[in-house]
C-alpha atoms as a PDB file:
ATOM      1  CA  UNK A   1     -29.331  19.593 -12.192  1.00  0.00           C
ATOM      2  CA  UNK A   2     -29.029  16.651  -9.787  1.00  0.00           C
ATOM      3  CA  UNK A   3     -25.391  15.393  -9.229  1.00  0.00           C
ATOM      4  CA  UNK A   4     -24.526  12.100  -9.394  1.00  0.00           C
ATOM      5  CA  UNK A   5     -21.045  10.434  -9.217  1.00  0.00           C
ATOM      6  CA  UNK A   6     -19.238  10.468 -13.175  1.00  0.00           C
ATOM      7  CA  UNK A   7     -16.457   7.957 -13.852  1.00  0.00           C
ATOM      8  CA  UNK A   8     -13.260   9.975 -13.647  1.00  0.00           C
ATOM      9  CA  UNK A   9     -11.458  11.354 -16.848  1.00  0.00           C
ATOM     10  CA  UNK A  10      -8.301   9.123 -17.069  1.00  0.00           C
ATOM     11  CA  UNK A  11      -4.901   9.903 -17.939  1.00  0.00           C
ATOM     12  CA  UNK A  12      -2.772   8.389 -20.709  1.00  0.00           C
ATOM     13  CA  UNK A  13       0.416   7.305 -19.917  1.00  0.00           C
ATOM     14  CA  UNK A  14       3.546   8.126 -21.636  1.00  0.00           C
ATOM     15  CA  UNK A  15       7.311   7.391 -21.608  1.00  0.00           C
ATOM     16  CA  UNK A  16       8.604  11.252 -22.080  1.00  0.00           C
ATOM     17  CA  UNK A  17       6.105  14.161 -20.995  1.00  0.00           C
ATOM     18  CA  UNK A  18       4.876  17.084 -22.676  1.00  0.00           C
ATOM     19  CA  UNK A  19       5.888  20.628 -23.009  1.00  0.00           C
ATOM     20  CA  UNK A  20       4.669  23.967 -23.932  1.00  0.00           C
ATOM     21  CA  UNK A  21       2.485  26.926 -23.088  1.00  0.00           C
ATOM     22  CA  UNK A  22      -1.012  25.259 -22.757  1.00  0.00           C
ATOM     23  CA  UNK A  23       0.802  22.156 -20.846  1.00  0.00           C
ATOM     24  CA  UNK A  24       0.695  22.301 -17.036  1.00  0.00           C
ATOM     25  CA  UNK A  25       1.782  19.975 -14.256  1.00  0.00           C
ATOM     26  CA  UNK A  26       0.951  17.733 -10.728  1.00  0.00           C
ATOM     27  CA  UNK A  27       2.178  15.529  -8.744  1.00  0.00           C
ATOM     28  CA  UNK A  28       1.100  12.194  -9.496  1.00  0.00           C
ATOM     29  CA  UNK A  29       0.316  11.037  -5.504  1.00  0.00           C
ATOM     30  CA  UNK A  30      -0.022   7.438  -4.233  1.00  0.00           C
ATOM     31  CA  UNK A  31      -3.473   6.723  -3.140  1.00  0.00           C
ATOM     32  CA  UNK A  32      -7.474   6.143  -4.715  1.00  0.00           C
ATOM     33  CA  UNK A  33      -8.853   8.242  -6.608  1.00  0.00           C
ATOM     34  CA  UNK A  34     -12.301   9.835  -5.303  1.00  0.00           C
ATOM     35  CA  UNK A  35     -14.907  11.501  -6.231  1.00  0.00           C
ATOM     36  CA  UNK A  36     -16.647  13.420  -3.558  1.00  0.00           C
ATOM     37  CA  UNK A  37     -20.353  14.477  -4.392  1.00  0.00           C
ATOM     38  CA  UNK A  38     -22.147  17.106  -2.087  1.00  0.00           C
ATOM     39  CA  UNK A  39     -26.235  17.135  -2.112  1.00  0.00           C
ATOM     40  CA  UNK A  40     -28.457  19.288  -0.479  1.00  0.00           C
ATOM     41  CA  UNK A  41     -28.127  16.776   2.994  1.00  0.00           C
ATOM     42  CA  UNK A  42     -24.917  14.651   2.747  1.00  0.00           C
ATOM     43  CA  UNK A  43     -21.648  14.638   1.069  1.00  0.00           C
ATOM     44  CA  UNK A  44     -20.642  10.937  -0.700  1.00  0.00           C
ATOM     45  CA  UNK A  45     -17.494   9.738  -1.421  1.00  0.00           C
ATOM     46  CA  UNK A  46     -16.910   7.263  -4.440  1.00  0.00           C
ATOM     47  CA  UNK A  47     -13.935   5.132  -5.891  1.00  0.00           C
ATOM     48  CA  UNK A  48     -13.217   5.376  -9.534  1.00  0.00           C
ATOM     49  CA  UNK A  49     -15.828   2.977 -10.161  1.00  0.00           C
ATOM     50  CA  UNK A  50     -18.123   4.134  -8.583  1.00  0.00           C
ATOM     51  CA  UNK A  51     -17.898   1.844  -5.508  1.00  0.00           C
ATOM     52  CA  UNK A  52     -18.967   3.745  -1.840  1.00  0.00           C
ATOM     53  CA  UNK A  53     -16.076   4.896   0.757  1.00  0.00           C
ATOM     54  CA  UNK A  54     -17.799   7.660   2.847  1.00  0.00           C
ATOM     55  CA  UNK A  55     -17.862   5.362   5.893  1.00  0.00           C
ATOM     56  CA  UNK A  56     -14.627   3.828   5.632  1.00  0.00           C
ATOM     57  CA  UNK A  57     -13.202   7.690   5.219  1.00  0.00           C
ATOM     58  CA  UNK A  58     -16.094   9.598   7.359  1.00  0.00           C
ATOM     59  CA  UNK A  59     -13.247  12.429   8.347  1.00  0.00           C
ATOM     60  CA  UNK A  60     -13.255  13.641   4.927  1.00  0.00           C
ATOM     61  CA  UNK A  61     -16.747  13.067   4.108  1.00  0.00           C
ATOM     62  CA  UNK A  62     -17.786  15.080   7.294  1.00  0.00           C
ATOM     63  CA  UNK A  63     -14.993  17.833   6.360  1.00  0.00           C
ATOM     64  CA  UNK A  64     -16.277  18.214   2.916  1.00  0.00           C
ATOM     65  CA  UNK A  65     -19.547  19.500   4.416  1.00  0.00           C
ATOM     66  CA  UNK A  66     -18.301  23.273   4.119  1.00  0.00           C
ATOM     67  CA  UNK A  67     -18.959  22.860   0.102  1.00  0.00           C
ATOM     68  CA  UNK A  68     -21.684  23.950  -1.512  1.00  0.00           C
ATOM     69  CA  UNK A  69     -24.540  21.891  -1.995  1.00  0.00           C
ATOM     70  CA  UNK A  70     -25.154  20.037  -5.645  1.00  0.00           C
ATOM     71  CA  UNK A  71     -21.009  20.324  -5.831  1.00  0.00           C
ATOM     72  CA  UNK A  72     -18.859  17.269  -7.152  1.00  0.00           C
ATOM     73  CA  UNK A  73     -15.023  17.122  -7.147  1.00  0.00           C
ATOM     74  CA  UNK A  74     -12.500  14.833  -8.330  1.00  0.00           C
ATOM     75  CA  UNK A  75      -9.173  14.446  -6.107  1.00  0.00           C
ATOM     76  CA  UNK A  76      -7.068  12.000  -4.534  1.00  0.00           C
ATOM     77  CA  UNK A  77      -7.120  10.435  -1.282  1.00  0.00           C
ATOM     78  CA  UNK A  78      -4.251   9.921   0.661  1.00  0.00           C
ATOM     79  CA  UNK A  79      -2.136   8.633   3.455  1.00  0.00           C
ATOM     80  CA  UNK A  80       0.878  10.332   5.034  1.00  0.00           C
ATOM     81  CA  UNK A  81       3.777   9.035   6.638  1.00  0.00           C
ATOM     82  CA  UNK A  82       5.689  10.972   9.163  1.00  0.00           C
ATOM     83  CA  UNK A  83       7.711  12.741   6.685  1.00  0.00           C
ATOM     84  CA  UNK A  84       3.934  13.999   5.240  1.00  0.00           C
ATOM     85  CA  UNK A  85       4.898  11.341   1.745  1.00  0.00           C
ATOM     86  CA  UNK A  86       2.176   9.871   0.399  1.00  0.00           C
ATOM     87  CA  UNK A  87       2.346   5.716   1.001  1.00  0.00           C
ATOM     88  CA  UNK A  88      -0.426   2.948  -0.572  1.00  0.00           C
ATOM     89  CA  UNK A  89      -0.090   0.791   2.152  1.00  0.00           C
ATOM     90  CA  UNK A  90      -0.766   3.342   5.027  1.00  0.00           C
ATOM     91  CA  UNK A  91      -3.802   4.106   3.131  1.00  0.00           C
ATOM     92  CA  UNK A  92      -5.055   0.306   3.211  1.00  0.00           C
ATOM     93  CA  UNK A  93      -4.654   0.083   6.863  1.00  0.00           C
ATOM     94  CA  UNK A  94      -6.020   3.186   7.378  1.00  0.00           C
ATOM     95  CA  UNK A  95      -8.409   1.792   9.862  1.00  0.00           C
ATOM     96  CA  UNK A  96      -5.691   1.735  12.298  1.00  0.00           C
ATOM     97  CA  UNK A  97      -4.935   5.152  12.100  1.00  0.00           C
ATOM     98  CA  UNK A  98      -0.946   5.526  12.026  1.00  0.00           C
ATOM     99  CA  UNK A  99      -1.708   7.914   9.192  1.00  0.00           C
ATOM    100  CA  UNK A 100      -2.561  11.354   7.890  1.00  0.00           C
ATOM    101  CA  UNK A 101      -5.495  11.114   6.018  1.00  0.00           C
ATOM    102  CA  UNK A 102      -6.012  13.800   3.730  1.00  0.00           C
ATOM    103  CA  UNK A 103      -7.929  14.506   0.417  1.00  0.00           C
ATOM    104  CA  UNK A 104      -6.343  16.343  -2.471  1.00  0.00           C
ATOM    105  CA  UNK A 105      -9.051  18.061  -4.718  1.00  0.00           C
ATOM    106  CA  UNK A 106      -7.616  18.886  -8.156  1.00  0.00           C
ATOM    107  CA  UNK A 107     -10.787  19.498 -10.462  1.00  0.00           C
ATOM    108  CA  UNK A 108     -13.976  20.397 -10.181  1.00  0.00           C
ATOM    109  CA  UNK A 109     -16.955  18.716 -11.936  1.00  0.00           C
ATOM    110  CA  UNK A 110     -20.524  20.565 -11.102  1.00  0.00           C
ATOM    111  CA  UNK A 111     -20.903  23.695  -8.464  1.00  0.00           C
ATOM    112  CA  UNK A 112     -24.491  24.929  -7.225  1.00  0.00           C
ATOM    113  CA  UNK A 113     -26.434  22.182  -9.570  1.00  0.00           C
ATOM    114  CA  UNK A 114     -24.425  23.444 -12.814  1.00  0.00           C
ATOM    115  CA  UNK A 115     -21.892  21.413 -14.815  1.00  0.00           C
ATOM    116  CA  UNK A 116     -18.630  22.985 -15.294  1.00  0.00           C
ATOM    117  CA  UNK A 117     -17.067  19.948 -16.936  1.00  0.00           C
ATOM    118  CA  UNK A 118     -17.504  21.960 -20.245  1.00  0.00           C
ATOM    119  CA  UNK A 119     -15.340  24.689 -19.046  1.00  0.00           C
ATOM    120  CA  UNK A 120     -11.180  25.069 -19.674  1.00  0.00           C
ATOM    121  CA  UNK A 121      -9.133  23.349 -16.951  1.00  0.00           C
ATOM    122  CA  UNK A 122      -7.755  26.685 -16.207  1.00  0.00           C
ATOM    123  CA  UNK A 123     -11.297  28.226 -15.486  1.00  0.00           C
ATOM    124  CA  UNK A 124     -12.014  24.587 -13.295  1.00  0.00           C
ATOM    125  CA  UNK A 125      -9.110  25.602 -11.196  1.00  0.00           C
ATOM    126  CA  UNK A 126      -9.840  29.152 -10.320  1.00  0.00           C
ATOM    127  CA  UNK A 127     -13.641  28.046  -9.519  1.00  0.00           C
ATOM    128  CA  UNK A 128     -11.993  25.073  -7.539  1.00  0.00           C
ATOM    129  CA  UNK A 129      -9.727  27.767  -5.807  1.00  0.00           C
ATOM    130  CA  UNK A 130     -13.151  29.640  -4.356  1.00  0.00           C
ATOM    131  CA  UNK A 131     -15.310  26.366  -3.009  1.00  0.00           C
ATOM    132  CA  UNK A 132     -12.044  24.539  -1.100  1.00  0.00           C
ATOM    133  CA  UNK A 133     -11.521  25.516   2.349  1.00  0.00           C
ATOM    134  CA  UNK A 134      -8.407  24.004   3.350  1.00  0.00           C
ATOM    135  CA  UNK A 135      -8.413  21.813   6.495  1.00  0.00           C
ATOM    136  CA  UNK A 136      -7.160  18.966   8.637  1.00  0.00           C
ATOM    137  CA  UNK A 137      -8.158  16.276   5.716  1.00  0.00           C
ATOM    138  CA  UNK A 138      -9.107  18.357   2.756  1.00  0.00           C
ATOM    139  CA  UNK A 139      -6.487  20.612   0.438  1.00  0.00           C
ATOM    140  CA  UNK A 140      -5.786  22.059  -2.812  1.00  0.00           C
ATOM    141  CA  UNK A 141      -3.313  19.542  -4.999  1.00  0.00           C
ATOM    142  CA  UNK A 142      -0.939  21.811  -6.039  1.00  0.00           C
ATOM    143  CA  UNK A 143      -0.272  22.641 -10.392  1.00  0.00           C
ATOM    144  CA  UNK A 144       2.597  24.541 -12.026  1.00  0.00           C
ATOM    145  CA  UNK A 145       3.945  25.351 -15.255  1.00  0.00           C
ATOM    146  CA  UNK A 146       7.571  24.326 -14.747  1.00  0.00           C
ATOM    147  CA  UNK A 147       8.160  20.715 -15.875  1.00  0.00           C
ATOM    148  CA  UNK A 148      11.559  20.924 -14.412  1.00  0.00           C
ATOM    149  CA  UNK A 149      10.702  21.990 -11.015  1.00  0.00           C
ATOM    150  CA  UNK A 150       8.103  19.354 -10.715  1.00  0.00           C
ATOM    151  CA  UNK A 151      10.084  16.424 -11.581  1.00  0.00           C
ATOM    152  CA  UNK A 152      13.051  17.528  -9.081  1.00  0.00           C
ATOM    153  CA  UNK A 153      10.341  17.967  -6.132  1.00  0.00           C
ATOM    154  CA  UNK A 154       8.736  14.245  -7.408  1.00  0.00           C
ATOM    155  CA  UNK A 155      11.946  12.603  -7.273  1.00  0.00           C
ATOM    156  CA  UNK A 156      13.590  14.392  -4.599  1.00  0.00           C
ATOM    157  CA  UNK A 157      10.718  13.419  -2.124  1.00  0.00           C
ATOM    158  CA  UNK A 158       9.782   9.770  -4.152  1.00  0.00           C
ATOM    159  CA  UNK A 159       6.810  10.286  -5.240  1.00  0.00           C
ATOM    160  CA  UNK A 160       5.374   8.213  -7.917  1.00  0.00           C
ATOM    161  CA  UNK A 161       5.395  10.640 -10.902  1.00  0.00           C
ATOM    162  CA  UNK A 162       3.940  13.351 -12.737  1.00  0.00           C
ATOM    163  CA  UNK A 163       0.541  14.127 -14.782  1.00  0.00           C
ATOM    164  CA  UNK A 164       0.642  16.914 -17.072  1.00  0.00           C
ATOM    165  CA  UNK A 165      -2.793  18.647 -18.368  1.00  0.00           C
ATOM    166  CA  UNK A 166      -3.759  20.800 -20.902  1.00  0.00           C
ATOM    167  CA  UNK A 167      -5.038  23.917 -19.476  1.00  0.00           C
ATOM    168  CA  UNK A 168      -7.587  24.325 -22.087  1.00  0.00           C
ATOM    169  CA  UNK A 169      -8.911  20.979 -21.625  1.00  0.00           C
ATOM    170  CA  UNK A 170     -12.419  19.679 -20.798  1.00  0.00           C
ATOM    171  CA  UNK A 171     -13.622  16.807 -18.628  1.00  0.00           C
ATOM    172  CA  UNK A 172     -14.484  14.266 -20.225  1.00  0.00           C
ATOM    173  CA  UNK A 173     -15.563  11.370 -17.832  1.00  0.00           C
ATOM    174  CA  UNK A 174     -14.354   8.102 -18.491  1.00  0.00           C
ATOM    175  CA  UNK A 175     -11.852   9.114 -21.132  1.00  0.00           C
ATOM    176  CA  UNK A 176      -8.553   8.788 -22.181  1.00  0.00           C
ATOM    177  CA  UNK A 177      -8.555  11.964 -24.596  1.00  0.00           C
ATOM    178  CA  UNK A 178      -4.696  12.593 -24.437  1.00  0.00           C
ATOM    179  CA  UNK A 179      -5.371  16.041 -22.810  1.00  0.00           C
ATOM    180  CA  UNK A 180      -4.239  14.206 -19.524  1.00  0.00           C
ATOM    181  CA  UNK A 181      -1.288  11.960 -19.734  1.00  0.00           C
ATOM    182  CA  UNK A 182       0.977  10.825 -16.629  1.00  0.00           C
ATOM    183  CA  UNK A 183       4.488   9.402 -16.370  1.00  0.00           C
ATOM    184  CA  UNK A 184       5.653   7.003 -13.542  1.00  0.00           C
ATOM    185  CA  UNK A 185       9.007   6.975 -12.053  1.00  0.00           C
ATOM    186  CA  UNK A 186       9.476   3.635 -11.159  1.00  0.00           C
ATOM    187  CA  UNK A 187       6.990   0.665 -13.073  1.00  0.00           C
ATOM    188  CA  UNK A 188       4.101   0.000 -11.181  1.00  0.00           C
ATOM    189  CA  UNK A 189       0.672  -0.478 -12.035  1.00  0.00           C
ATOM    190  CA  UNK A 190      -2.422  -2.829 -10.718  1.00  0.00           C
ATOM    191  CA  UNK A 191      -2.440  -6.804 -11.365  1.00  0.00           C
ATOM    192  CA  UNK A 192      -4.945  -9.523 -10.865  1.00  0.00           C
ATOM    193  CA  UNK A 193      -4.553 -11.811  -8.378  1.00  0.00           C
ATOM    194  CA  UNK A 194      -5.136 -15.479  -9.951  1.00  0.00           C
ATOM    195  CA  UNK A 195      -3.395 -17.499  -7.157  1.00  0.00           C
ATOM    196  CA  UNK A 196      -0.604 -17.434  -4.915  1.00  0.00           C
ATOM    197  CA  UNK A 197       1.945 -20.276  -3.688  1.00  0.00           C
ATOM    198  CA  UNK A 198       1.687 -21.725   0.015  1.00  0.00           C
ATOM    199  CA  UNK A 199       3.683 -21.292   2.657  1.00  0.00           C
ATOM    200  CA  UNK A 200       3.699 -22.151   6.536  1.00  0.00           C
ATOM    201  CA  UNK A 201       2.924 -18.414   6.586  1.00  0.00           C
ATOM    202  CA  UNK A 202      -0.152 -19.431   4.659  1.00  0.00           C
ATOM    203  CA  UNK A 203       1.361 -17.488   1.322  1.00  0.00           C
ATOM    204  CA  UNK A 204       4.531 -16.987  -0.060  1.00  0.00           C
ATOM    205  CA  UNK A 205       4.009 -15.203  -3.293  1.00  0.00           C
ATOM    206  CA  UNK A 206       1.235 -13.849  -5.533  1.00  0.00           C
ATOM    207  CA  UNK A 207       0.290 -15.435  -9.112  1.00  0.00           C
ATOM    208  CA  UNK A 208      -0.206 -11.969 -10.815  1.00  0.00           C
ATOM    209  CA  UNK A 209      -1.534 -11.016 -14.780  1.00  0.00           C
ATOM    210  CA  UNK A 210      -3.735  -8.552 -16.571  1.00  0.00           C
ATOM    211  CA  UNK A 211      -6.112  -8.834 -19.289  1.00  0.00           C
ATOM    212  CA  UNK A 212      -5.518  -8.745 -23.354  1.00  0.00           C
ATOM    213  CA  UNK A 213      -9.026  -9.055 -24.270  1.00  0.00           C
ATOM    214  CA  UNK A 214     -10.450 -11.597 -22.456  1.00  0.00           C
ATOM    215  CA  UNK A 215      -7.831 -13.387 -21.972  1.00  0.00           C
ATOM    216  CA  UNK A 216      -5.972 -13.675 -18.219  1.00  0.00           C
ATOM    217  CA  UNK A 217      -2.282 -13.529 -19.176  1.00  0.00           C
ATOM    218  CA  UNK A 218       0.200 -14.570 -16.194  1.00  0.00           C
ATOM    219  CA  UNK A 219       2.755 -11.649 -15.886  1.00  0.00           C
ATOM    220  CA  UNK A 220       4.814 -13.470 -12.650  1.00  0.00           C
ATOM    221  CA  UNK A 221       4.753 -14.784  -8.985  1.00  0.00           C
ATOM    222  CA  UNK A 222       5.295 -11.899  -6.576  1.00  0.00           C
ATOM    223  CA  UNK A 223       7.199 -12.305  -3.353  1.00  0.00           C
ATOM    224  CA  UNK A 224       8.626  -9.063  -2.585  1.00  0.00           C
ATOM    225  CA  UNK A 225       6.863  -6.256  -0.442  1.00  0.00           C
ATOM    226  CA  UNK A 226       5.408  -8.993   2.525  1.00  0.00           C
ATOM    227  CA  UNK A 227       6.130  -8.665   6.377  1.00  0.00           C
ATOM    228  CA  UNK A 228       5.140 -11.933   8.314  1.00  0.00           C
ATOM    229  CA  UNK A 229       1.941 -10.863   9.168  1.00  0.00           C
ATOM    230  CA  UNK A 230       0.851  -9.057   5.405  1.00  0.00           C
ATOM    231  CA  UNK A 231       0.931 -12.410   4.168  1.00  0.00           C
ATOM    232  CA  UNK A 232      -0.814 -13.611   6.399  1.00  0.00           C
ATOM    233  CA  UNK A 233      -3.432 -10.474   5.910  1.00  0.00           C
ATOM    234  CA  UNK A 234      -3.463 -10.649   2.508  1.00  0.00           C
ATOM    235  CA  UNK A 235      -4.001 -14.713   2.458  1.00  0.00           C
ATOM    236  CA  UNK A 236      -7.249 -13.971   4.499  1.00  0.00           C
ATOM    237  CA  UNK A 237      -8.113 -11.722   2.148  1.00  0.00           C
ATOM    238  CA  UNK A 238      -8.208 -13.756  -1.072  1.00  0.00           C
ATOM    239  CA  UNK A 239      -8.664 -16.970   0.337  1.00  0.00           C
ATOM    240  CA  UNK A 240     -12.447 -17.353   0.222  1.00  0.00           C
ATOM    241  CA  UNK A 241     -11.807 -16.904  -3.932  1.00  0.00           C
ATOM    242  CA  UNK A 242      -9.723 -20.389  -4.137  1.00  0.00           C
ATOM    243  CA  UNK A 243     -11.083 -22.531  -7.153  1.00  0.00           C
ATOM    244  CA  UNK A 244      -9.530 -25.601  -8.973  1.00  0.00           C
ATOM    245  CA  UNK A 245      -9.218 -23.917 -12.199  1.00  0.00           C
ATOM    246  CA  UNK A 246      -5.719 -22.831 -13.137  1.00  0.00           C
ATOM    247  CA  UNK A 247      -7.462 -18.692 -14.514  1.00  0.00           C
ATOM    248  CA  UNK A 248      -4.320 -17.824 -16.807  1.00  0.00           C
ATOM    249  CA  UNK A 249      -4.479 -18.626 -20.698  1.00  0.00           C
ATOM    250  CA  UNK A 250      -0.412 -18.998 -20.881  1.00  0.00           C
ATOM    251  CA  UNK A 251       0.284 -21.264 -18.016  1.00  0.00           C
ATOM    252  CA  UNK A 252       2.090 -23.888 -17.632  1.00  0.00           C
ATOM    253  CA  UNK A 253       5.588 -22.738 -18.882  1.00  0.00           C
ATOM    254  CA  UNK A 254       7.417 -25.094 -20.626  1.00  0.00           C
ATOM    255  CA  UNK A 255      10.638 -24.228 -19.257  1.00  0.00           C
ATOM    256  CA  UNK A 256      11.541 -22.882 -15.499  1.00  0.00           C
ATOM    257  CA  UNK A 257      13.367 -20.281 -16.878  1.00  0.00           C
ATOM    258  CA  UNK A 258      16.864 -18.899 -16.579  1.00  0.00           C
ATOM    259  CA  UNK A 259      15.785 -17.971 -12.476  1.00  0.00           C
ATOM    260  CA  UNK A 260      13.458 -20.842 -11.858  1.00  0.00           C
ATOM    261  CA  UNK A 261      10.560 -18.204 -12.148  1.00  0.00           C
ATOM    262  CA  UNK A 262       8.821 -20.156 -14.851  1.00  0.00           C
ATOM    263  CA  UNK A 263       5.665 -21.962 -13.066  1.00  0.00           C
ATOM    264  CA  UNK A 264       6.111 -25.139 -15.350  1.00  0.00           C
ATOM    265  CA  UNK A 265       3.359 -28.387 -14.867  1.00  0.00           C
ATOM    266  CA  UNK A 266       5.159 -30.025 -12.032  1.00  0.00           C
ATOM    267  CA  UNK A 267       5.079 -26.088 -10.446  1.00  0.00           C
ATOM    268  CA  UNK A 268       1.813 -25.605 -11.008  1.00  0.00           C
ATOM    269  CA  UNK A 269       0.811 -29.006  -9.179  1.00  0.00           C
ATOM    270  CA  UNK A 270       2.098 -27.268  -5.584  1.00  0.00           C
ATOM    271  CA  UNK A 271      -0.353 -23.585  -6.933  1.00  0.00           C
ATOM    272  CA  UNK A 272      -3.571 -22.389  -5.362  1.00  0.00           C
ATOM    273  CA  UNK A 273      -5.436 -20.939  -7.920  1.00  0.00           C
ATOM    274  CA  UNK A 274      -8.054 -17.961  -7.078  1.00  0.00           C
ATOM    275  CA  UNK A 275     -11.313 -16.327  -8.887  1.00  0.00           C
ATOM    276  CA  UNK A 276      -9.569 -13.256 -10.700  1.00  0.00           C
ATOM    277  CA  UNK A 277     -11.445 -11.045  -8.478  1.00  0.00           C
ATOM    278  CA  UNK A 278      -8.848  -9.245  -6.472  1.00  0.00           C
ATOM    279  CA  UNK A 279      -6.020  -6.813  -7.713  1.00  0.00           C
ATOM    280  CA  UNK A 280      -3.264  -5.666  -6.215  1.00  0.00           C
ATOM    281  CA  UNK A 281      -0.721  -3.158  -6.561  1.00  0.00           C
ATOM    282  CA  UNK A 282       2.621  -3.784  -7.738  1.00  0.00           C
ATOM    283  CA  UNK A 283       5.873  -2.374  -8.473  1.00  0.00           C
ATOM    284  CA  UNK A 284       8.549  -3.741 -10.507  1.00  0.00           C
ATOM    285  CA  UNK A 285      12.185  -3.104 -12.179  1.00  0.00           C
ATOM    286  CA  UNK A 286      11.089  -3.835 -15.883  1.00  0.00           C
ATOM    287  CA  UNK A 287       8.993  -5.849 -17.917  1.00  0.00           C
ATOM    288  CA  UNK A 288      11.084  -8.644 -19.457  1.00  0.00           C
ATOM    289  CA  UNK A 289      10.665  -9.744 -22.894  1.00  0.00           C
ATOM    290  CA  UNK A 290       8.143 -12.444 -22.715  1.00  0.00           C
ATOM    291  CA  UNK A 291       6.268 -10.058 -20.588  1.00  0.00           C
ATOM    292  CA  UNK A 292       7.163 -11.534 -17.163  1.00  0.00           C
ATOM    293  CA  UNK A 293       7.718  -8.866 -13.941  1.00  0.00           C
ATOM    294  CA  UNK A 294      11.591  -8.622 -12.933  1.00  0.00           C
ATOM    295  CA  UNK A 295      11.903  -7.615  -9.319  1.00  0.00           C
ATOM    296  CA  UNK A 296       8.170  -7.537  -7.730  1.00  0.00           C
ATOM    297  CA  UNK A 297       7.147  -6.056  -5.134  1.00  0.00           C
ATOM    298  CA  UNK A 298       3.825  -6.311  -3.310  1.00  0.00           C
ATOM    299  CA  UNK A 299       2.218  -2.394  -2.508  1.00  0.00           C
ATOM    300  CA  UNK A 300      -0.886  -3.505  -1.032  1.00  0.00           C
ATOM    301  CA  UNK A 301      -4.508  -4.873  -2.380  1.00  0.00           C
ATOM    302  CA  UNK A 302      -7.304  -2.342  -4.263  1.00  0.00           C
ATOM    303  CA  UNK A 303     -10.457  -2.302  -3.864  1.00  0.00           C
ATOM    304  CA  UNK A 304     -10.838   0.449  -6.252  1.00  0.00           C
ATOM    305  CA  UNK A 305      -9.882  -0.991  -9.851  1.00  0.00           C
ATOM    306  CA  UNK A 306     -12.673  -3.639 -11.284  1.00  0.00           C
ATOM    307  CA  UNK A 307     -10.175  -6.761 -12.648  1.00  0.00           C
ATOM    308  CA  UNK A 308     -11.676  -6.597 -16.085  1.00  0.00           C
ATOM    309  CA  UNK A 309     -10.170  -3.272 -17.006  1.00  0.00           C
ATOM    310  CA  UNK A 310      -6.709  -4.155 -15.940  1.00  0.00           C
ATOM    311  CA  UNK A 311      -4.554  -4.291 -18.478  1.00  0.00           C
ATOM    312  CA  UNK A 312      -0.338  -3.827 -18.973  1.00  0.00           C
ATOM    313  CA  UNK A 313      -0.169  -0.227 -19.324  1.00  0.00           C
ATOM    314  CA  UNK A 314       3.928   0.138 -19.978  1.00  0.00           C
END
């Protein structure tokens, strides 16, 4: 069997978790999720879609070497601060290195040539247990079987939240079977960037939305999360995607809004408007009732997550 990169089973996500004896539970870490696929001569390291990182990551790639050949694994790829907590936007800058980098595998997908995405979780594990030699930038993500424990070690060290899986489940690549489902701590998920307002800093806040259909819908500007020079950063970053077409189906407001966070006609006369090619992480308070962000923050820009299949997930 020749291995090739899957797209990763995906979790569904859910306001109250699961319990019982077939559910168990990990920590839900802040970082991109990769698939790391071993041949006969190389190991390669993929983003959820599919999208190459080996080079950009070559630590863990070269680490990885001590697998088996024709093995794939699914994991997450991190950045630690100095208190070893997982952080988005040390990951970004990675290049810089003022961070841990370390790779967490939690499944296992094919080992020696043969697929093993048929077998139970449970059975996944113990196999994954065998082929992962622990190292500098490659562990073991961590499961357990207290819900209660979990939670009090997520929130106690901030983490962003928990995903709880059936042990009898199967892989199933690209799907959202229910087996997996996660629950976030604080609201966050990934946006598309359609614009952003100037500033003499070059940008002062992000023009954020996600899909319904086909449809762009404008979910709020996003000012929060910036240091002087991120804005800058992030400016450069976007900037070559600047068009004169406004790429949100529900803009302009009518009214400013209670805040003055409504981006009425006159507003949007002042906007630069981008491709919706970009997406960038963002947390937030709550989602208010005409499905506008209260209390953005900027995490940091993914390369990761194609725009299309954002969508509001809470």
């Amino acid at each position: 069997m020749e291995i090739r990169f899957q797209k990763p089973m995906e979790s569904l996500s859910v306001k109250k978790l699961p319990r019982g004896e077939h559910w168990t539970y990990e920590l839900k870490l802040d970082g991109f999720r990769v698939e790391a696929v071993r041949t006969q001569d190389r190991v390669t390291l993929y983003s959820k879609q599919g999208k190459l990182l080996t080079s950009q990551f070559i630590k863990v790639a070269l680490e990885l070497e001590q697998l088996p050949p024709e093995t794939a694994l699914d994991g997450e790829l991190v950045a630690l601060d100095e208190n070893g907590v997982p952080r988005f936007n040390l990951l970004q800058n990675y290049r810089s290195g003022t961070a841990h980098l370390i790779y967490f595998a939690f499944d296992v997908l094919a080992h020696k040539g043969q697929d093993v995405s048929k077998l139970p979780l449970k059975e996944r594990r113990e196999l994954l247990r065998t082929i992962v030699q622990r190292g500098p930038h490659v562990d073991l993500a961590a499961w357990s079987s207290d819900l209660g424990a979990t939670e009090r070690f997520a929130r106690e060290h901030k983490l962003e939240g928990i995903v709880a899986k059936r042990s009898d489940s199967r892989y199933a690549p690209g799907k959202r079977t229910g087996s997996w489902v996660k629950l976030r701590f604080n609201c966050r998920q990934e946006f598309v960037i359609g614009g952003y307002t100037p500033s003499d800093l070059e940008l002062d806040a992000l023009l954020v939305g996600f899909y319904r259909g086909k449809a762009l819908r404008f979910a709020g500007a996003v000012r929060g999360g910036f240091t002087p020079p991120l804005r800058r950063e992030v400016h450069d970053k976007v900037a070559h995607l600047r068009t004169a077409t406004c790429p949100f189906v529900n803009l302009p407001d009518k009214r400013p809004g209670a805040w003055g966070q409504g981006i009425t006609r006159e507003k949007m006369k002042a906007c630069i408007w981008l491709k919706p090619a970009a997406v960038a992480e963002i947390e937030f308070a709550v989602w208010t009732p005409d499905e506008r962000l209260r209390h953005a923050a900027f995490l940091g820009l993914r390369n990761d997550k194609e725009p299309k299949q954002v969508v509001r997930e809470t």
